[in-house]
Protein backbone atom coordinates (compact mmCIF):
# COMPACT_ATOMS: atom_id res chain seq x y z
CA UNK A 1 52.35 90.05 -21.99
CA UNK A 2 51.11 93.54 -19.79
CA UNK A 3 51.11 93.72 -16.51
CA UNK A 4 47.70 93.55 -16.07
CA UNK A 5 47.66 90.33 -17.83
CA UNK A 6 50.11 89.09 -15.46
CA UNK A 7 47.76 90.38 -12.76
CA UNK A 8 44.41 88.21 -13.61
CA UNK A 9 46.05 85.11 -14.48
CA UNK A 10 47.60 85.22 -11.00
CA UNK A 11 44.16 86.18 -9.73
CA UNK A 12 42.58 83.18 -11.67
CA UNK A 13 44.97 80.40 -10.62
CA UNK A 14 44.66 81.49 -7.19
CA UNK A 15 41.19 81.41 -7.30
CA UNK A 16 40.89 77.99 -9.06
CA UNK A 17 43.29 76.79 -6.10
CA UNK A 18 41.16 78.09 -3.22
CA UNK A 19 38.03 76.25 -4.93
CA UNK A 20 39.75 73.27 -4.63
CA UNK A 21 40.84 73.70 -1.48
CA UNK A 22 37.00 74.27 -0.70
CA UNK A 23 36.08 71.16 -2.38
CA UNK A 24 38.41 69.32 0.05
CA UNK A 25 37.56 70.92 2.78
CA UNK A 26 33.61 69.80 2.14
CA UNK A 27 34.52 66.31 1.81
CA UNK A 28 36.50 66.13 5.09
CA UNK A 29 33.60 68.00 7.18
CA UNK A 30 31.10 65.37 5.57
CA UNK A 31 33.46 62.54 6.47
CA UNK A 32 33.62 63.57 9.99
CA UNK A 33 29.65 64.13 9.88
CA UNK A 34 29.22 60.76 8.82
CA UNK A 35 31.62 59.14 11.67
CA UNK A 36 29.70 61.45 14.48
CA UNK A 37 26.51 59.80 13.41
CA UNK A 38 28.21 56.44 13.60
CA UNK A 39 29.60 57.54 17.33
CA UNK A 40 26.14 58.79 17.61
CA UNK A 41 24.21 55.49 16.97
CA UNK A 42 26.44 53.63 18.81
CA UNK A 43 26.35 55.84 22.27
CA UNK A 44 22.38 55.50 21.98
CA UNK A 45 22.63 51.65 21.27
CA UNK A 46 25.02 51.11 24.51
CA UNK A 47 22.98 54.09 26.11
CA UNK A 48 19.89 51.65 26.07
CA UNK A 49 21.94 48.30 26.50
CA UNK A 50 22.45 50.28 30.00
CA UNK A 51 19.34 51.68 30.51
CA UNK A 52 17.78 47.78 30.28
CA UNK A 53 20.36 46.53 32.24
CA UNK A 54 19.68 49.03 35.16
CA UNK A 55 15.81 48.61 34.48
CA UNK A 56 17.23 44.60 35.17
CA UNK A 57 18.88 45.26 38.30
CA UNK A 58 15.77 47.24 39.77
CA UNK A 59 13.71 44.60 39.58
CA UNK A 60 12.86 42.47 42.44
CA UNK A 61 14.52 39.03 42.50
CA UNK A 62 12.54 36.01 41.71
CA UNK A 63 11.97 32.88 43.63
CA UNK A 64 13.65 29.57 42.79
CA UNK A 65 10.69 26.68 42.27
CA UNK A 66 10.58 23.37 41.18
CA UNK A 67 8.13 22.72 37.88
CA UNK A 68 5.77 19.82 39.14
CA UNK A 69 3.51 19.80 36.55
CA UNK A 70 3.08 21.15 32.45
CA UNK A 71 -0.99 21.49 32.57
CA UNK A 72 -0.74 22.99 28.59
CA UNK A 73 1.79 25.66 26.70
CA UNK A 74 0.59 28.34 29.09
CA UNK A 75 -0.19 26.85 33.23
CA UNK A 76 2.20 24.62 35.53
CA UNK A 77 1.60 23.48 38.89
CA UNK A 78 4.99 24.66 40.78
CA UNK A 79 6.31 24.70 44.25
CA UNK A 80 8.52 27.36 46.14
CA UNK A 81 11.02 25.21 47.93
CA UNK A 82 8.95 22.97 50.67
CA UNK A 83 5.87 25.36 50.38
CA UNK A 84 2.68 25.36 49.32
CA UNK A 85 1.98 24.44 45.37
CA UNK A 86 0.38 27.04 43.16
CA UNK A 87 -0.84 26.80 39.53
CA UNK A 88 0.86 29.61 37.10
CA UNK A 89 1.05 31.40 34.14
CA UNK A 90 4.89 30.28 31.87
CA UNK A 91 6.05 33.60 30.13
CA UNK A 92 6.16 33.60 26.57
CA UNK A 93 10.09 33.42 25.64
CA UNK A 94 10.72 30.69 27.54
CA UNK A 95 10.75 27.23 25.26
CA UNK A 96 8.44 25.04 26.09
CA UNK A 97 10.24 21.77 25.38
CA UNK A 98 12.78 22.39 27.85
CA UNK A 99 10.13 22.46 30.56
CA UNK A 100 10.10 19.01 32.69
CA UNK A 101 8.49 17.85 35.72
CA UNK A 102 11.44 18.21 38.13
CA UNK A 103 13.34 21.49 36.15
CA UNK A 104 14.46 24.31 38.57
CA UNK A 105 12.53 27.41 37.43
CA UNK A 106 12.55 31.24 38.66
CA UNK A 107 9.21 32.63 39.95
CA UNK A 108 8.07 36.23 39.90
CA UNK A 109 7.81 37.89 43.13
CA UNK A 110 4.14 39.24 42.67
CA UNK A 111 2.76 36.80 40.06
CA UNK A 112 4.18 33.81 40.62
CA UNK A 113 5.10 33.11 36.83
CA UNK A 114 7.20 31.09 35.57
CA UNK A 115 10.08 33.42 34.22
CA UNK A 116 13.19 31.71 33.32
CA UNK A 117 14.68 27.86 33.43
CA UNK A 118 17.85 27.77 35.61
CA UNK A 119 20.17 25.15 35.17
CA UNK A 120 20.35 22.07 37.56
CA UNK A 121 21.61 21.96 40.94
CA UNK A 122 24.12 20.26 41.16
CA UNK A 123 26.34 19.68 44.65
CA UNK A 124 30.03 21.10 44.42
CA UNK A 125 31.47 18.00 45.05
CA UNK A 126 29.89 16.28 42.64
CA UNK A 127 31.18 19.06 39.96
CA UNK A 128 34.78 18.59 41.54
CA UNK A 129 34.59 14.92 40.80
CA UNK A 130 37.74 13.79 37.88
CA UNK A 131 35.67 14.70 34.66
CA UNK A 132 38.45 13.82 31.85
CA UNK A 133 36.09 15.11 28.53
CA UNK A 134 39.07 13.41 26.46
CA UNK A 135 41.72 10.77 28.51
CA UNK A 136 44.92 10.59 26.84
CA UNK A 137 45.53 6.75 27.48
CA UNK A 138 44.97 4.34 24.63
CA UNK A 139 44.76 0.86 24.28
CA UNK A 140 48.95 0.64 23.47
CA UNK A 141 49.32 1.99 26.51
CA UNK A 142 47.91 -1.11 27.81
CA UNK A 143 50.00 -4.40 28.22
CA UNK A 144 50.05 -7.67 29.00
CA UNK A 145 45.50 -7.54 29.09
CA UNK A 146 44.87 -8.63 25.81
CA UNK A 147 41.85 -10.67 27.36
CA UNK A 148 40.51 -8.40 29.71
CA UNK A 149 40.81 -5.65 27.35
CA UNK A 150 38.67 -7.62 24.36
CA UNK A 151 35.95 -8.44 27.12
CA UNK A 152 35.70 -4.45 28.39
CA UNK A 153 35.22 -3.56 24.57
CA UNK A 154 32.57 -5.75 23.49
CA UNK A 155 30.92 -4.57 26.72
CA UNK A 156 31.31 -1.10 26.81
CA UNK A 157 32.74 -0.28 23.38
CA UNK A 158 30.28 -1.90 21.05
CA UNK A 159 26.96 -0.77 22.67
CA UNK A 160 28.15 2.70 22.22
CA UNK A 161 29.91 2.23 18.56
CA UNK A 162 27.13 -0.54 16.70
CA UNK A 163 23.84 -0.27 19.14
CA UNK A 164 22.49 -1.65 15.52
CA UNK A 165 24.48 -4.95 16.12
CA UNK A 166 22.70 -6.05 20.06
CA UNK A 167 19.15 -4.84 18.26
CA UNK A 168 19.78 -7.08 15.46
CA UNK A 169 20.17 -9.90 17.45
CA UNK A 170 17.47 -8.77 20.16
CA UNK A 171 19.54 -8.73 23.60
CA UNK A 172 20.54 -6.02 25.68
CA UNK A 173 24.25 -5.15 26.26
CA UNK A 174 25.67 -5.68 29.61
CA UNK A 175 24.99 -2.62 31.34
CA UNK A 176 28.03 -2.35 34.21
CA UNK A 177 31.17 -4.28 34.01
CA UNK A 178 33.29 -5.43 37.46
CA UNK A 179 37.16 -5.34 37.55
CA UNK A 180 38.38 -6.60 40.69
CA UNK A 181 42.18 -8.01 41.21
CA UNK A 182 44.93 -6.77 43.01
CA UNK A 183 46.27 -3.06 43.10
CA UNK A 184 48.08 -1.46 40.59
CA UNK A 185 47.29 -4.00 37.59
CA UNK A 186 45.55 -1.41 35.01
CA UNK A 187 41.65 -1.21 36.18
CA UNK A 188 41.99 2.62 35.68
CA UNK A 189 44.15 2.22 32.44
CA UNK A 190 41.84 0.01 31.01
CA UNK A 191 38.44 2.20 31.76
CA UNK A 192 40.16 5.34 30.45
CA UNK A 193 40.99 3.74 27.27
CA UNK A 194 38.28 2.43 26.55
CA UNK A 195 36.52 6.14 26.83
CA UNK A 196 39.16 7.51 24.34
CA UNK A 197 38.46 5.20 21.54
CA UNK A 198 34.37 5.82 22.25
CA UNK A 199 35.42 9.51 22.41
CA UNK A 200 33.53 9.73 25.81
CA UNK A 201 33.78 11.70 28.62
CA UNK A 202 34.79 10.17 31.84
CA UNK A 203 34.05 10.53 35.09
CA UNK A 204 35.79 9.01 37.53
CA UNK A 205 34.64 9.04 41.58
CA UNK A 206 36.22 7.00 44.35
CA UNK A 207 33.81 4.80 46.67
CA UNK A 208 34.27 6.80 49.50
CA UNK A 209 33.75 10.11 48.29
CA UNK A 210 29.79 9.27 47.67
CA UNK A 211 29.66 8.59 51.99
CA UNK A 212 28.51 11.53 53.62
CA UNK A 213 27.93 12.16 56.87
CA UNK A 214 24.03 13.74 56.49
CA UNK A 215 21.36 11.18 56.33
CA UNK A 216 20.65 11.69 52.71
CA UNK A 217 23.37 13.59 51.38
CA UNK A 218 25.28 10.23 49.75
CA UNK A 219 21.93 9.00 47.81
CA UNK A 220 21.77 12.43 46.50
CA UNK A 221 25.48 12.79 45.09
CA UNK A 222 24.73 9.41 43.45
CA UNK A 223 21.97 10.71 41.85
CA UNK A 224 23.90 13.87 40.42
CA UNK A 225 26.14 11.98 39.25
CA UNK A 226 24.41 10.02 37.13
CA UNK A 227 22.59 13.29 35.97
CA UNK A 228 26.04 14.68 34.76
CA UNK A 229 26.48 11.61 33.32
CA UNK A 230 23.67 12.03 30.95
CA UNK A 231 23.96 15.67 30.49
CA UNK A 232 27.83 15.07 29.20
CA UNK A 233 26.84 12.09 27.17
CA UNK A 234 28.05 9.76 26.22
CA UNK A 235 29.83 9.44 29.83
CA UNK A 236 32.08 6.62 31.63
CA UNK A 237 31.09 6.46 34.91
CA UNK A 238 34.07 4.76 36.92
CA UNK A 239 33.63 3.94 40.40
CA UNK A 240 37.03 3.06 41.94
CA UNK A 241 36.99 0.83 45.00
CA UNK A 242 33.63 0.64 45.14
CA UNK A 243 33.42 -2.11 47.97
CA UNK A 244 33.62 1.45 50.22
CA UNK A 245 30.13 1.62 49.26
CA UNK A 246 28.85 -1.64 48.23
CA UNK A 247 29.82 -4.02 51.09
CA UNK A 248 27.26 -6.82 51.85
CA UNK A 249 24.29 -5.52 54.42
CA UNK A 250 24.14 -6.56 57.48
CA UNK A 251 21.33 -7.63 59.70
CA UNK A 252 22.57 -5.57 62.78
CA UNK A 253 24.38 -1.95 61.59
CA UNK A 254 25.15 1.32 62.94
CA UNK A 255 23.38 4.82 62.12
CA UNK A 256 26.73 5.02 59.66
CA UNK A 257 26.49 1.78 58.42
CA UNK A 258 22.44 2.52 57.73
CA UNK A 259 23.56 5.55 55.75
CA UNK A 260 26.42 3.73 53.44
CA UNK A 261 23.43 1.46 52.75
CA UNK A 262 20.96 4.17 51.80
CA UNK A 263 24.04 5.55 49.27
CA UNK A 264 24.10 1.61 47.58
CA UNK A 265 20.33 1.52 47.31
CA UNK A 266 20.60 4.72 45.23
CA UNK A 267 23.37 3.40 43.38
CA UNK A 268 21.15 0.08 42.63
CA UNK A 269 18.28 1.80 41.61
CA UNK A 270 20.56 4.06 39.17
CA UNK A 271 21.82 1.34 37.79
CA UNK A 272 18.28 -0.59 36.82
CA UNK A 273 17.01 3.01 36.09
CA UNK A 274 18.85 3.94 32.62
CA UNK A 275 18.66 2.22 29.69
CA UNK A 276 21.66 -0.58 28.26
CA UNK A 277 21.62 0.07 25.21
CA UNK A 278 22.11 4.20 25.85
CA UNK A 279 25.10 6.28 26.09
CA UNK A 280 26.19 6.01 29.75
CA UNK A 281 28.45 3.41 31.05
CA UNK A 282 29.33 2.02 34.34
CA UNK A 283 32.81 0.50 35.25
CA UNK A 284 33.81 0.02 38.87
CA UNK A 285 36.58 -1.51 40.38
CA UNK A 286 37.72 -3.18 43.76
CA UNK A 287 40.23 -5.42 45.00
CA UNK A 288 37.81 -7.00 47.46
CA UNK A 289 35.40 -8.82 45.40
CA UNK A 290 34.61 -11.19 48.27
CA UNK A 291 33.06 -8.18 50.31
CA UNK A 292 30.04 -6.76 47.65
CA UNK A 293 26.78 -7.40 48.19
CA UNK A 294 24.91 -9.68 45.88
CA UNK A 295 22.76 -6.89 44.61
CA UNK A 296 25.18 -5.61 42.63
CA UNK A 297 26.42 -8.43 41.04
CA UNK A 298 23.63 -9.73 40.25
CA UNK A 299 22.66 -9.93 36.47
CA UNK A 300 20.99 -6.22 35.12
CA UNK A 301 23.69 -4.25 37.08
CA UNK A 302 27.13 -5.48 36.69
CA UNK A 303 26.52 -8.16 34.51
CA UNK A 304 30.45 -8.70 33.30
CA UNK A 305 32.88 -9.50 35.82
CA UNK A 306 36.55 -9.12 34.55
CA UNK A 307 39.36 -10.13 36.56
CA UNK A 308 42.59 -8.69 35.64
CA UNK A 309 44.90 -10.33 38.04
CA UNK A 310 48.83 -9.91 38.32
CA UNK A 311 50.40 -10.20 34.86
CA UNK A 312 52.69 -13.31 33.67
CA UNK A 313 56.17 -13.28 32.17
CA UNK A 314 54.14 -12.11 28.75
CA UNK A 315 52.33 -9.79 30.32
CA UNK A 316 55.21 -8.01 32.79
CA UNK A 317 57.58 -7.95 29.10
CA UNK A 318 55.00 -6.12 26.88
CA UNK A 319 54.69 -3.76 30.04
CA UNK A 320 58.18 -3.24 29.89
CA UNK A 321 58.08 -2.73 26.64
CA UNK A 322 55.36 -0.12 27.11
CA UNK A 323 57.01 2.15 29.40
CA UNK A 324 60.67 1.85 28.16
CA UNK A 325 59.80 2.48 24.35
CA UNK A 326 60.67 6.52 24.62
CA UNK A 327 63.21 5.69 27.34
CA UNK A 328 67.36 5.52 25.73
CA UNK A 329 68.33 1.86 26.66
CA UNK A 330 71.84 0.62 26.05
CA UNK A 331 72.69 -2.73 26.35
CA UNK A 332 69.20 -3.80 29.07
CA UNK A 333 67.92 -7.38 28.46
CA UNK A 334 63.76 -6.79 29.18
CA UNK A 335 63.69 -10.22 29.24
CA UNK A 336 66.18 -11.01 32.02
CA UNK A 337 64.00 -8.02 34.22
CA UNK A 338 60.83 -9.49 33.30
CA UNK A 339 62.15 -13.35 34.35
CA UNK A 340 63.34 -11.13 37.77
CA UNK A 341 60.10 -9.80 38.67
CA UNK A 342 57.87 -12.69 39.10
CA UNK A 343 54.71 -11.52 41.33
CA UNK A 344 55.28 -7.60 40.39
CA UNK A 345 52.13 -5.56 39.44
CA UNK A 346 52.45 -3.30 36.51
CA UNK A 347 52.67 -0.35 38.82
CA UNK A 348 55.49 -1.94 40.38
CA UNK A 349 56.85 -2.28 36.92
CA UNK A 350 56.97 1.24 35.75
CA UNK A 351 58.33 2.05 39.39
CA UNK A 352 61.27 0.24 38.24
CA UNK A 353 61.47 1.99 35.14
CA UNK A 354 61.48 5.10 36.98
CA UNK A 355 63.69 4.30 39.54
CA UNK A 356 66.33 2.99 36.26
CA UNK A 357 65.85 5.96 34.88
CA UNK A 358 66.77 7.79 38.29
CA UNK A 359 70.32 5.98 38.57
CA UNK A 360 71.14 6.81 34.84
CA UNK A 361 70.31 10.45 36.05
CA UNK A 362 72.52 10.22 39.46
CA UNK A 363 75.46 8.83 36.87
CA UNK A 364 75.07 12.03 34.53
CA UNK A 365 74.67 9.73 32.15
CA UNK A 366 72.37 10.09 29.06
CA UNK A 367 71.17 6.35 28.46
CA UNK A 368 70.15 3.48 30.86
CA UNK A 369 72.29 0.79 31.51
CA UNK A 370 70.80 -3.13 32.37
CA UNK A 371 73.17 -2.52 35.52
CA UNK A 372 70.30 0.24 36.49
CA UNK A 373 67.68 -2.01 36.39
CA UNK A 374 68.98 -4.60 38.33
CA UNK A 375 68.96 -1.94 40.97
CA UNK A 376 65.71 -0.56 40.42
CA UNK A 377 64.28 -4.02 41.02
CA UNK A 378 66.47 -4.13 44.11
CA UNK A 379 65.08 -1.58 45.21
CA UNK A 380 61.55 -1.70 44.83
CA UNK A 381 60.55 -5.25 44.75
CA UNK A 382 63.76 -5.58 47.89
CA UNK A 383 61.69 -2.66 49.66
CA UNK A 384 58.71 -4.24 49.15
CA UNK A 385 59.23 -7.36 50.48
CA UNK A 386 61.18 -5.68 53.50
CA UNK A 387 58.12 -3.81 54.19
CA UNK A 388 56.23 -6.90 54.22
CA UNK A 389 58.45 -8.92 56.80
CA UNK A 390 57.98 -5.50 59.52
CA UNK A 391 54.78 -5.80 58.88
CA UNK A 392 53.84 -9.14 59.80
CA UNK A 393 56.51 -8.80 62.47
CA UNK A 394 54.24 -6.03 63.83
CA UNK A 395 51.30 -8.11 63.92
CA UNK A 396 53.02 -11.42 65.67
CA UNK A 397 54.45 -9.03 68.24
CA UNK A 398 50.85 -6.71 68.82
CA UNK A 399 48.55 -8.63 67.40
């Protein structure tokens, strides 16, 4: 081969490399055109996300109204707070069907129209009450209430499980049930368990958190409470020591005494407002039974009274057996602690099983002996009873 041969096949290879090279080079500048646009599209979307949102802020704020009345799809009679009442104009976007006499509703400055549905007010305290959406405890959990526990199901349980069964037969389900006894025998236990195996939510308030001191203010928290009831459906309502609000009335009472009363009126007429046979449930509990007013045990409020009273030999075993059945026993005759606890509450119970456990602990040892238990129930039902004797020694010595 010449050298000029040599020459233009050098020339032609390097040419047919630099249009390659070119070719390349075009794709990669169209890649990056296409992934400006893309930035591009996306800083204009966000660029009038902002722009709306600042438009949003500018606006004036709205009023907060009450919707009295739905005259048709397009007018409502509404009030601003304890003003006068004014028939308006409901925007377009908002859903009609969620529109009820009573709803909370935002009001345009200028107009007056209706312009959004806010949720319902609700007090804090009312929101800061125990709301358990799923409680842990189940019915093994439970011992020694075999009886008790068969009457809270077929009055709580079976309404919300087989409403079919009470329409079948044509009577209404009990709509409250009553446990009363002595402390610490399983009234909670039992009302949480039942809401785990109806999958309910529960809501659990103490008497004396609904008495306020505002004339008013306990009637209302009763009535919000019922409203979260329903709104978290299907809902246990459990009222622990209830006799804090549901004492008998008295002829003669104090401006206090006038305003625990108002609070149990509310709590009357809650309980005859909803229906029996719907998803919301009432269980409340006292150890004074002697002390309620007839009202609310009368039948259409809590028509099933349970009492779950201090548990037998039977009953203080299988609770043995309930709280020492993850527990490393060696040697410990349940039988021999349940014939040694006569009177003992199933509270005091697991006490004992904690404080057993405690000794095995202060021993470094890893397993309970029966020698431990004899000292727990030293130690608690012996404390007990000491506590006891001081007391009533207080009261023969002061009065």
């Amino acid at each position: 081969m010449s050298f000029e041969d040599d020459v233009k096949f050098e020339r032609e290879e390097t040419y047919d490399d630099y249009v390659i090279y070119l070719k390349r080079r075009i794709r990669q500048l169209e890649l990056q055109v296409r992934t400006l646009e893309a930035d591009k599209e996306r800083l204009e979307r966000e660029l009038s996300r902002l722009r709306m949102e600042m438009s949003r802020m500018k606006q004036p704020p709205a009023f907060a109204g009450t919707l009295i009345e739905m005259l048709d799809d397009e007018r409502a009679i509404v009030q601003n707070f304890n003003g006068p009442r004014f028939v308006v104009r409901i925007a377009p976007w908002i859903e009609r069907e969620k529109l009820k006499p009573g709803s909370r509703v935002a009001l345009d400055q200028r107009t007056m129209a209706v312009i959004e549905l806010l949720p319902s007010q609700k007090d804090p305290s009312v929101l800061g009450f125990e709301v358990i959406d799923k409680p842990r405890v189940s019915y093994s959990d439970i011992g020694g209430l075999k009886k008790q526990m068969h009457e809270l199901r077929e009055a709580v349980e079976l309404p919300l499980k087989h409403p079919d069964l009470f329409e079948k037969i044509g009577i209404d389900p009990p709509k409250g049930v009553l446990l009363y006894g002595p402390p610490g025998c399983g009234k909670t236990l039992m009302a949480k368990a039942v809401a785990k195996e109806v999958n309910a939510t529960f809501i659990r308030v103490v008497g004396s958190e609904l008495v306020r001191k505002y004339i008013g203010e306990g009637a209302r928290l009763v009535g919000e409470l019922f409203e979260l009831a329903r709104e978290k459906a299907p809902t246990i309502i459990f009222i622990d020591e209830i006799d804090a609000i549901g004492a008998k009335r008295m002829d003669e009472t104090t401006g206090g005494e006038r305003e625990v009363n108002r609070t149990l009126m509310q709590l009357l007429a809650e309980l005859d407002g909803f229906d029996p046979r719907g998803n919301v449930k009432v269980i409340a509990a006292t150890n004074r039974p002697d002390i309620l007013d007839p009202a609310l045990l009368r039948p259409g409020r809590f028509d099933r009274l349970i009492e779950v009273p201090l548990p037998d030999f039977v009953g203080r075993l299988e609770i043995l057996k309930v709280h020492t059945r993850k527990m490393n026993l060696k040697d410990v005759d349940l039988k021999a602690i349940a014939e040694m606890t006569d009177g003992a509450s199933g509270a005091d119970l697991k006490a004992i099983v904690t404080e057993a456990g405690m000794f095995a602990i202060r021993a470094r040892r890893g397993y309970i002996k029966h020698e431990d238990f004899i000292k727990a129930v030293e130690k608690v039902i012996g404390g007990e009873q000491k506590l006891a004797q001081q007391i009533a020694a207080h009261e023969v010595i002061y009065g």
